[in-house]
C-alpha atoms as a PDB file:
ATOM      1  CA  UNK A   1     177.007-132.283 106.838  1.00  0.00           C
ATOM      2  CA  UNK A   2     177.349-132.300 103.264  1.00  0.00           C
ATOM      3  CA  UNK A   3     175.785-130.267 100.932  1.00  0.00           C
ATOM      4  CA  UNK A   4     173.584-132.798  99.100  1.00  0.00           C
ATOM      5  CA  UNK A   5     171.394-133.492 103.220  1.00  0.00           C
ATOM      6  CA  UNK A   6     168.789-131.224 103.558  1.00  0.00           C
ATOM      7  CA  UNK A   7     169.084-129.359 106.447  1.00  0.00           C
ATOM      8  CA  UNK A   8     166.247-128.825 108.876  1.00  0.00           C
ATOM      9  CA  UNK A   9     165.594-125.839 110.991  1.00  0.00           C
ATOM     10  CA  UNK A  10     166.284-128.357 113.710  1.00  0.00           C
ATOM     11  CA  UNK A  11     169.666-128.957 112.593  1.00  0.00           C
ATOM     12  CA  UNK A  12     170.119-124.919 112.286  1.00  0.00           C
ATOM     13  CA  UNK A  13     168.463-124.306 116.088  1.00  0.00           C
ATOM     14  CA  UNK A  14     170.647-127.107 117.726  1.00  0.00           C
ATOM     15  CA  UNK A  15     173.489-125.313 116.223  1.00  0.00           C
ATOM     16  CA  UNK A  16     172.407-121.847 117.384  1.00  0.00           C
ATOM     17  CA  UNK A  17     172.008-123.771 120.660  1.00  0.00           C
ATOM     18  CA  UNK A  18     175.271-125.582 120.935  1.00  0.00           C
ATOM     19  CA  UNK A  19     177.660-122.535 120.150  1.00  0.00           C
ATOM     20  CA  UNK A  20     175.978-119.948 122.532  1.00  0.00           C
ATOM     21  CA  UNK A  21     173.912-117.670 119.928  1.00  0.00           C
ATOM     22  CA  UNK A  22     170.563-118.828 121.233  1.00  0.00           C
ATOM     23  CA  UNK A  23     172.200-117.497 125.048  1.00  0.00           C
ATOM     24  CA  UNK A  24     173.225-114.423 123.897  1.00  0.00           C
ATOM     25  CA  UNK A  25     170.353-113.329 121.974  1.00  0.00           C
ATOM     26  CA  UNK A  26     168.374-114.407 124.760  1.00  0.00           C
ATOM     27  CA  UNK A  27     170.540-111.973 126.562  1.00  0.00           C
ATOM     28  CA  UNK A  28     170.174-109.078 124.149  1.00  0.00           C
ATOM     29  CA  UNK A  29     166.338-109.485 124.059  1.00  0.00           C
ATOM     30  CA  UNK A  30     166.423-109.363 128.289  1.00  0.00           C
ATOM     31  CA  UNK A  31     168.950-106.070 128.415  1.00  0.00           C
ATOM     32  CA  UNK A  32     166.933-104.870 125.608  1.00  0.00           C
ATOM     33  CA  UNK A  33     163.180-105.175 127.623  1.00  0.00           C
ATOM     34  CA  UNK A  34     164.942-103.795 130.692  1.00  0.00           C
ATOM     35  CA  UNK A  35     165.853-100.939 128.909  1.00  0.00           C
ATOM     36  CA  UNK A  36     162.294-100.232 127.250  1.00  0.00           C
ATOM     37  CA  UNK A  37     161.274 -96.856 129.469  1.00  0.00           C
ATOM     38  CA  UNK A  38     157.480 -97.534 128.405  1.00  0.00           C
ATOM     39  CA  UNK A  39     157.061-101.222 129.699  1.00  0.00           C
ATOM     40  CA  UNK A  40     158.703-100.261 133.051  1.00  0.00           C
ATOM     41  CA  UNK A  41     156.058 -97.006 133.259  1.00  0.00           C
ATOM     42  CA  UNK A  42     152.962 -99.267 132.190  1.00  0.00           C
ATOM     43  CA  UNK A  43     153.920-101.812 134.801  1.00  0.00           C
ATOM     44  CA  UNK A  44     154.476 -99.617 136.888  1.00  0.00           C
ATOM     45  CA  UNK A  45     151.142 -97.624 136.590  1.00  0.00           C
ATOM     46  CA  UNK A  46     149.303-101.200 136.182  1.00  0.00           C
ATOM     47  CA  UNK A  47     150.985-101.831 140.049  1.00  0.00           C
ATOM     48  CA  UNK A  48     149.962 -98.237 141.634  1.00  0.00           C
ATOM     49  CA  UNK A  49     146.318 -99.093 140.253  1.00  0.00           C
ATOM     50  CA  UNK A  50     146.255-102.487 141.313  1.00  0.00           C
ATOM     51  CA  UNK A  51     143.255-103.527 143.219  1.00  0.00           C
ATOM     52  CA  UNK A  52     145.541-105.512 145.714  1.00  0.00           C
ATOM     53  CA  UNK A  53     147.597-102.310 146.661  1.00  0.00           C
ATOM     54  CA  UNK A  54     144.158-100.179 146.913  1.00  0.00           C
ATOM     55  CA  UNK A  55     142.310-102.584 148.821  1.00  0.00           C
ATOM     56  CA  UNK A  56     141.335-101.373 152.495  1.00  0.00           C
ATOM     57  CA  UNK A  57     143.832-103.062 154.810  1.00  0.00           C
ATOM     58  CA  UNK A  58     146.625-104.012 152.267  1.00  0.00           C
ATOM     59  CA  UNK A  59     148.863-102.536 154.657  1.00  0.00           C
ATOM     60  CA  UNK A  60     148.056-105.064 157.248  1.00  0.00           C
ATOM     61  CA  UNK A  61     148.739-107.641 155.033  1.00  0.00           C
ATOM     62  CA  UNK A  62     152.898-109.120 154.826  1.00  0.00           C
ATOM     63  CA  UNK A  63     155.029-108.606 152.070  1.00  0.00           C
ATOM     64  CA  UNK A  64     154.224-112.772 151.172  1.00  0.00           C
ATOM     65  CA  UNK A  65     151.212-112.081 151.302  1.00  0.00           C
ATOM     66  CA  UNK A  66     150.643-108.822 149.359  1.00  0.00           C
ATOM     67  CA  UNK A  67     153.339-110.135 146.404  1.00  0.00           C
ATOM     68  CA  UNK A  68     151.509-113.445 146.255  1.00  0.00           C
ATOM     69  CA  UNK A  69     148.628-111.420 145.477  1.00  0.00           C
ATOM     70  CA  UNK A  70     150.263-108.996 143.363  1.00  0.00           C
ATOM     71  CA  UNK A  71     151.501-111.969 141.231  1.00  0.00           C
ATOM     72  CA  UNK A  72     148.084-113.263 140.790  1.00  0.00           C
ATOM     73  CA  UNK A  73     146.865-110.265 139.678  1.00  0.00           C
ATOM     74  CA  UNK A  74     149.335-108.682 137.329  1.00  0.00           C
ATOM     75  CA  UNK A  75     151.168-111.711 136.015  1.00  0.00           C
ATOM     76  CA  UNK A  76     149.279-112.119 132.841  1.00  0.00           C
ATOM     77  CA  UNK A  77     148.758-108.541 131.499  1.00  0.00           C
ATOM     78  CA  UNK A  78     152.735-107.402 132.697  1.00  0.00           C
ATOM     79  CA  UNK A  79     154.161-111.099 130.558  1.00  0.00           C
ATOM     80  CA  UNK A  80     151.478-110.420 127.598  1.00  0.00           C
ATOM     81  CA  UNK A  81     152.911-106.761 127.435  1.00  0.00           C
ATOM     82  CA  UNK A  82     155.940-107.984 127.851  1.00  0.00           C
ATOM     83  CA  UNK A  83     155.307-111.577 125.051  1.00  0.00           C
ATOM     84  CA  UNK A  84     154.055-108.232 122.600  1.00  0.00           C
ATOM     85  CA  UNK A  85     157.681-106.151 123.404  1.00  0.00           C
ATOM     86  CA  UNK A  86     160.163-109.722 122.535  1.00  0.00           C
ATOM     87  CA  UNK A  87     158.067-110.236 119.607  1.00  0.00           C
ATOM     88  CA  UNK A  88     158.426-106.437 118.360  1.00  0.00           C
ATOM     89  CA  UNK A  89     162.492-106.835 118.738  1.00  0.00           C
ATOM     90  CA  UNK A  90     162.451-110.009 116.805  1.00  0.00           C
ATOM     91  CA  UNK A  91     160.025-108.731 114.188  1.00  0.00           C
ATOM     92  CA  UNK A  92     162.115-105.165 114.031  1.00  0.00           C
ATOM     93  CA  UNK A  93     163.940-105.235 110.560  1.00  0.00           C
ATOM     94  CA  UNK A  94     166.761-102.945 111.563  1.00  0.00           C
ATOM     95  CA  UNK A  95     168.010-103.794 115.139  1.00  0.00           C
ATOM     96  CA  UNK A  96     167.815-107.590 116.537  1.00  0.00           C
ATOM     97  CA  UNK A  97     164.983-109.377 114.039  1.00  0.00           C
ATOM     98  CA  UNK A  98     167.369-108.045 111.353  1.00  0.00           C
ATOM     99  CA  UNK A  99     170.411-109.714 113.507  1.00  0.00           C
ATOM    100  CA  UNK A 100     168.426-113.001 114.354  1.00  0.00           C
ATOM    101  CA  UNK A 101     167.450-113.329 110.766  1.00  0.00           C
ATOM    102  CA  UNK A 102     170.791-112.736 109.451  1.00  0.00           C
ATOM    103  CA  UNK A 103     172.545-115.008 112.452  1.00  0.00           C
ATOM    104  CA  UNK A 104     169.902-118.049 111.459  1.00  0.00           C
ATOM    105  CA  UNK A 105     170.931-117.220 107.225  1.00  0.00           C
ATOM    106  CA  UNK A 106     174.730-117.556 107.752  1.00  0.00           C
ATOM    107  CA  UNK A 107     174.325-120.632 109.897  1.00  0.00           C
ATOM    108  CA  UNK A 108     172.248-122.499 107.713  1.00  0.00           C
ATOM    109  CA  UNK A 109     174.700-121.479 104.438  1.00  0.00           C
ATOM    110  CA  UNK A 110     177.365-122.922 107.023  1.00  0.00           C
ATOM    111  CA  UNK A 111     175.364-125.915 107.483  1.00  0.00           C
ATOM    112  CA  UNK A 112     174.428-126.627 104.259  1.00  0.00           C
ATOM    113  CA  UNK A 113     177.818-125.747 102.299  1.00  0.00           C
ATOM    114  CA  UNK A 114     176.631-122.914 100.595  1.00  0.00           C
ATOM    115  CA  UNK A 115     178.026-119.956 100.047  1.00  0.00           C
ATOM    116  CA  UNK A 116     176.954-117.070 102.538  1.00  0.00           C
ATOM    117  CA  UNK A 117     174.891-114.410 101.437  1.00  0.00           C
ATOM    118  CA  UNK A 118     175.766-111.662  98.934  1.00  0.00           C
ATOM    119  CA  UNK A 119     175.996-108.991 101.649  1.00  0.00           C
ATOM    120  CA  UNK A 120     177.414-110.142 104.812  1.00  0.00           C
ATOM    121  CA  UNK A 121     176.559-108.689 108.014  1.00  0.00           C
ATOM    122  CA  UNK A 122     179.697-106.896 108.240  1.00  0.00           C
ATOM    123  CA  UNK A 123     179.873-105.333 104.498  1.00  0.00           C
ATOM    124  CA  UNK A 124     176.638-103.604 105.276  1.00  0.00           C
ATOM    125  CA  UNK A 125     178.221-100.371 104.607  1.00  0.00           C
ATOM    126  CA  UNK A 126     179.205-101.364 100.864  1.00  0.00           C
ATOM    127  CA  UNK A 127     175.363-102.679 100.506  1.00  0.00           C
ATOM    128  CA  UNK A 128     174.501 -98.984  98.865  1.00  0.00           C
ATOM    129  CA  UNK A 129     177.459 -98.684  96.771  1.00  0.00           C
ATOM    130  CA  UNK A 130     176.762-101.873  95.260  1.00  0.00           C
ATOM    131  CA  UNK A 131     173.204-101.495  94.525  1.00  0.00           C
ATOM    132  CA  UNK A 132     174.530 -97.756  92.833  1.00  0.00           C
ATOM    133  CA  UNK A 133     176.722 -99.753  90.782  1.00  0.00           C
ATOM    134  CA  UNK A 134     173.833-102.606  89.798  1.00  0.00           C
ATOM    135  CA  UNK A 135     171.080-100.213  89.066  1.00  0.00           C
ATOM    136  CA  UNK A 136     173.828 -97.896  86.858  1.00  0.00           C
ATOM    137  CA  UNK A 137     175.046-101.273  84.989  1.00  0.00           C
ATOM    138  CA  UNK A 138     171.533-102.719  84.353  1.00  0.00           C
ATOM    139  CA  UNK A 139     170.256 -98.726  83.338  1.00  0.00           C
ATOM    140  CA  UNK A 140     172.950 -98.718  80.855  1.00  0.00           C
ATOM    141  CA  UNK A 141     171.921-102.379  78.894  1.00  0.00           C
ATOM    142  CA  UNK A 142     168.846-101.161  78.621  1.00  0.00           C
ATOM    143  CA  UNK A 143     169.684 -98.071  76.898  1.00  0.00           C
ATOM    144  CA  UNK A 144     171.719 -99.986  74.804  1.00  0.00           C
ATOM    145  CA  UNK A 145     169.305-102.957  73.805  1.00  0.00           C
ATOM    146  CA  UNK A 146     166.448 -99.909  73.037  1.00  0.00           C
ATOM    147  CA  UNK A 147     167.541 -96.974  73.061  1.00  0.00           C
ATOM    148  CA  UNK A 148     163.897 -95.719  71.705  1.00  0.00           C
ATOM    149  CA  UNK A 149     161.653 -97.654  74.071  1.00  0.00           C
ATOM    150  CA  UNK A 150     158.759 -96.056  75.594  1.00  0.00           C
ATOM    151  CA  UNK A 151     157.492 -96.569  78.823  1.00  0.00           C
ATOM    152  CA  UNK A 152     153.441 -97.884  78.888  1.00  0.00           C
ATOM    153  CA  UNK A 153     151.359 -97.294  81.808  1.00  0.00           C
ATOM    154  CA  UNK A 154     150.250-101.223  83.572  1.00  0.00           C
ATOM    155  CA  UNK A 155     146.499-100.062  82.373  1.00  0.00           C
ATOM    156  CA  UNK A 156     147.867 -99.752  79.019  1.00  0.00           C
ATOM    157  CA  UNK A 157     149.884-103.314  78.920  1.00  0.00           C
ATOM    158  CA  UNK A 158     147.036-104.813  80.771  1.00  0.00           C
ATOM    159  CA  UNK A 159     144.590-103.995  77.592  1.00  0.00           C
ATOM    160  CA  UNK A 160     146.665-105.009  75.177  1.00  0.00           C
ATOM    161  CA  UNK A 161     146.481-108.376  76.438  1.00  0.00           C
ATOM    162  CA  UNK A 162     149.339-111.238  76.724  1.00  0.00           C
ATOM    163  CA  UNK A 163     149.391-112.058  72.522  1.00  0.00           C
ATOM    164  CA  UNK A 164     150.021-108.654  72.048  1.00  0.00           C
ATOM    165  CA  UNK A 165     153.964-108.536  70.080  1.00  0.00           C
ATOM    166  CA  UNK A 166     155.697-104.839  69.709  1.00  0.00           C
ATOM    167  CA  UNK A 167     157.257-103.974  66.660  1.00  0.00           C
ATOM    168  CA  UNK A 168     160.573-102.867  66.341  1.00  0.00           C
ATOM    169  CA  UNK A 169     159.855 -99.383  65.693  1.00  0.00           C
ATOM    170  CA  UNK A 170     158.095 -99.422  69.134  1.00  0.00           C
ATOM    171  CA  UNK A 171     154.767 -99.485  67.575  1.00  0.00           C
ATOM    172  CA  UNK A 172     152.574-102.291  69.432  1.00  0.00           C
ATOM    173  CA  UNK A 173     150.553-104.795  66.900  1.00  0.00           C
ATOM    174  CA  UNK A 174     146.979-105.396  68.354  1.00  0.00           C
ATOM    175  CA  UNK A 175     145.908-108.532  69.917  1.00  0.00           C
ATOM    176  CA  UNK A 176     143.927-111.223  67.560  1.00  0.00           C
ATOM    177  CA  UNK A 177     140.935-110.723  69.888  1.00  0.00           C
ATOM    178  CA  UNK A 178     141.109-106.929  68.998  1.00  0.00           C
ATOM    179  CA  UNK A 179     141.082-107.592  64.589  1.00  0.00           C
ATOM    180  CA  UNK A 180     137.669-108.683  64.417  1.00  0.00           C
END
């Protein structure tokens, strides 16, 4: 594709899709719920307070039976605890949502012949020492346009209104509403 199509988030799914990323996300997210400590111990307290296990003569009943019941029982609150835990690792801005994001922004530049982003996933380590070097570059053109600038406070700005022009000795010129 060329970089005059517009590409769809159809076009950028079906190639997460055909090259395996969709799998192995889908893998991450799985290894990553198995590992949570706290939706094993709620499902597992949700199961020891189960009215199916505390039920006079559960124990009579078979496995089938009792797991068929189970399953009717705790299948909605255990897969809307577990719907909340996938959506809190895709939301997460530092571990896989910041991964999925940056996976879905480097296939689309791919897609669409752009160039990929500023900061890379794997120059994430220069990421500070560039912003250093940004903020210390733009601090030093503005000492250099005005050097005797003063900072205003937004309540300050805000009442001087939009027409408001400063002078060059710093000194601000009221507002034509503010003459009469």
């Amino acid at each position: 594709m060329g970089s005059s199509s517009v590409i769809t988030p159809e076009d950028v799914l079906e190639s997460l899709m055909n090259d395996g990323t969709i799998d192995a996300l889908r893998l991450k997210i799985i290894n990553q719920l198995k590992a949570n400590e706290e939706l094993k111990n709620t499902t597992i307290k949700m199961a020891e307070q189960s009215k199916v296990l505390n039920t006079p003569g559960a124990e009579k009943q078979t496995k089938r039976e009792l797991f068929d019941a189970l399953r009717q029982e705790l299948e909605t609150p255990v897969l809307e605890r577990a719907s909340n835990s996938v959506w809190e690792l895709i939301l997460d801005n530092n571990g896989l949502g910041k991964e999925i994001s940056e996976t879905v922004e480097r296939v689309f530049c791919k897609l669409s012949g752009r160039e990929p982003p500023l900061f890379p996933n794997s120059n994430d380590e220069h990421q500070p020492e560039k912003k250093v070097e940004d903020e210390k570059r733009k601090g030093k053109e503005k000492e250099n346009s005005n050097s005797k600038s003063k900072k205003r406070s937004f309540s300050h700005m805000n009442a001087e209104g939009s027409a408001t022009e400063v002078g060059k000795s710093g000194d601000t010129v009221a507002a034509p509403d503010d003459a009469t």
